[in-house]
Protein backbone atom coordinates (compact mmCIF):
# COMPACT_ATOMS: atom_id res chain seq x y z
CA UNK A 1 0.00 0.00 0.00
CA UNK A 2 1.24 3.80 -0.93
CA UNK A 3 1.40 6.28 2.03
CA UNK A 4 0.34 10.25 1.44
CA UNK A 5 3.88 11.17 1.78
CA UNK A 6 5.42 8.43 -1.10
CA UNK A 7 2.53 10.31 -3.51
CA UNK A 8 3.35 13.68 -2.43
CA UNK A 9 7.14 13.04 -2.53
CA UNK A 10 5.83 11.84 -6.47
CA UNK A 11 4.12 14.56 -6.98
CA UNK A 12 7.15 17.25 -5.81
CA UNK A 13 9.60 15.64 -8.13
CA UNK A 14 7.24 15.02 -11.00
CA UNK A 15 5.85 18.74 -10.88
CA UNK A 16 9.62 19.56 -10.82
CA UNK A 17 10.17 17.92 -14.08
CA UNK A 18 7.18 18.69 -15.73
CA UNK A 19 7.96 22.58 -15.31
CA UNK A 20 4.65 23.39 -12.17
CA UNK A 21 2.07 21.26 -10.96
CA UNK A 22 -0.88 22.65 -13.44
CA UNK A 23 1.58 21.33 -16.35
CA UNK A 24 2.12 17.82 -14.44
CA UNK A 25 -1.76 17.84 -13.98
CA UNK A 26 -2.20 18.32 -17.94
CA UNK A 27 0.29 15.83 -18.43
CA UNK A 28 -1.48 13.38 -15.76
CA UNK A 29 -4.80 14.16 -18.13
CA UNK A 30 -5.98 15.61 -14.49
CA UNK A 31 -7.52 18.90 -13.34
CA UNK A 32 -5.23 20.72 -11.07
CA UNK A 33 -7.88 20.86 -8.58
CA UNK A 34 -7.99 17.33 -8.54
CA UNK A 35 -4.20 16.80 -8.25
CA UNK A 36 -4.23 19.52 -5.12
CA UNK A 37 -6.96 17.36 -3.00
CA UNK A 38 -4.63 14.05 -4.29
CA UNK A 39 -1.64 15.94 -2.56
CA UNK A 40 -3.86 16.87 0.66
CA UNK A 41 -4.97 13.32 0.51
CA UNK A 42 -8.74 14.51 0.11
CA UNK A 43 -8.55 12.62 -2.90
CA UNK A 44 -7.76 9.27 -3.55
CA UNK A 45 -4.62 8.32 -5.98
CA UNK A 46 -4.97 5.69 -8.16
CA UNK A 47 -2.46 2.83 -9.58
CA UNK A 48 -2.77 4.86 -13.33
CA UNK A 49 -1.96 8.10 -11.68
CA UNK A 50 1.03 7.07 -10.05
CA UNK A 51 2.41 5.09 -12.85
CA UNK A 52 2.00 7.96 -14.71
CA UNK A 53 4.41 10.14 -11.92
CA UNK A 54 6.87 7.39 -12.15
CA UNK A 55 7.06 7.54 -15.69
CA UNK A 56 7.32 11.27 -15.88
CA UNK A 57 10.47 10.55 -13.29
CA UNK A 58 12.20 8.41 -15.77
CA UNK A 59 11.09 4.79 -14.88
CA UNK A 60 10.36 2.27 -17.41
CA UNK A 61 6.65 2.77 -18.07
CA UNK A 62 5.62 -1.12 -18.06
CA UNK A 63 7.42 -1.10 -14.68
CA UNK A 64 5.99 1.96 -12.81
CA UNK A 65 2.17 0.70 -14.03
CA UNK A 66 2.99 -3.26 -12.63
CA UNK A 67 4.40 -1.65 -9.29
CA UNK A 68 1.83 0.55 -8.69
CA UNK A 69 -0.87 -2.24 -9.37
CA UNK A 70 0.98 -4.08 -6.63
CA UNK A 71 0.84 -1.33 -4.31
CA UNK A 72 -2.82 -1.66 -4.52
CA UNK A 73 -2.67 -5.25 -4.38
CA UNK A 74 -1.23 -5.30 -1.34
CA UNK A 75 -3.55 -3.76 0.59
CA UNK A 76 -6.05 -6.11 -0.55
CA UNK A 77 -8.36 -8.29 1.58
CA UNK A 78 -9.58 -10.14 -1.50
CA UNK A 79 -8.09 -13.37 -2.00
CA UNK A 80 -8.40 -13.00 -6.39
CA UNK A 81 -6.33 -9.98 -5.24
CA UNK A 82 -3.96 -11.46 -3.32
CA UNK A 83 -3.73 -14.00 -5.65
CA UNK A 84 -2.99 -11.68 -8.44
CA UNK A 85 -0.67 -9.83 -6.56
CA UNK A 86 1.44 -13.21 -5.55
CA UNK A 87 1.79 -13.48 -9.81
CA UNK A 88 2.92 -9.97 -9.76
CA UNK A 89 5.95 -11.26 -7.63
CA UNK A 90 7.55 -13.47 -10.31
CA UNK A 91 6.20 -11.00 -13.28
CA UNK A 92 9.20 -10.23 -15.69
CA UNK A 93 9.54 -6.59 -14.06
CA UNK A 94 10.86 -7.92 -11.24
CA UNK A 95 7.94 -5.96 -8.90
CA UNK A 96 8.77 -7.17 -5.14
């Protein structure tokens, strides 16, 4: 599971490389509203989202989606989930 401060932390460096955050929210395909209550934590922040910020950082795009899948995974209390998420673990990215 992701804490408020690993998506923030996201957020800060991905806003730095986009340019501001209303240019990381257009690149995100976001309102800038919507990326302000994600950073207050008002707003939930999905696996696309932050796959998207770890892309924009420089990570290999199949890799940042797969990890941030797993993030969700494993916070799971469904056991399709958690079976999913124990497939992740040998997946070709190498997502621990």
């Amino acid at each position: 599971m992701y804490t408020i401060e690993q998506v923030n932390s996201l957020i800060d460096k991905a806003s730095e490389a986009a340019g501001s955050q209303r240019k990381l929210a257009a690149l995100l395909g976001i309102e800038h509203a919507n990326l302000v209550k994600i950073k207050k934590g008002e707003r939930p922040c999905n696996w696309r989202v932050r796959g998207k910020l770890r892309a924009i950082l420089g990570e290999d795009p199949a890799h940042a989606f797969v990890a941030a899948m797993a993030e969700d995974l494993d916070g799971s209390e469904n056991e399709d989930e958690k079976k999913s998420r124990r497939r992740l673990e040998g997946h070709a990215c190498g997502v621990s």
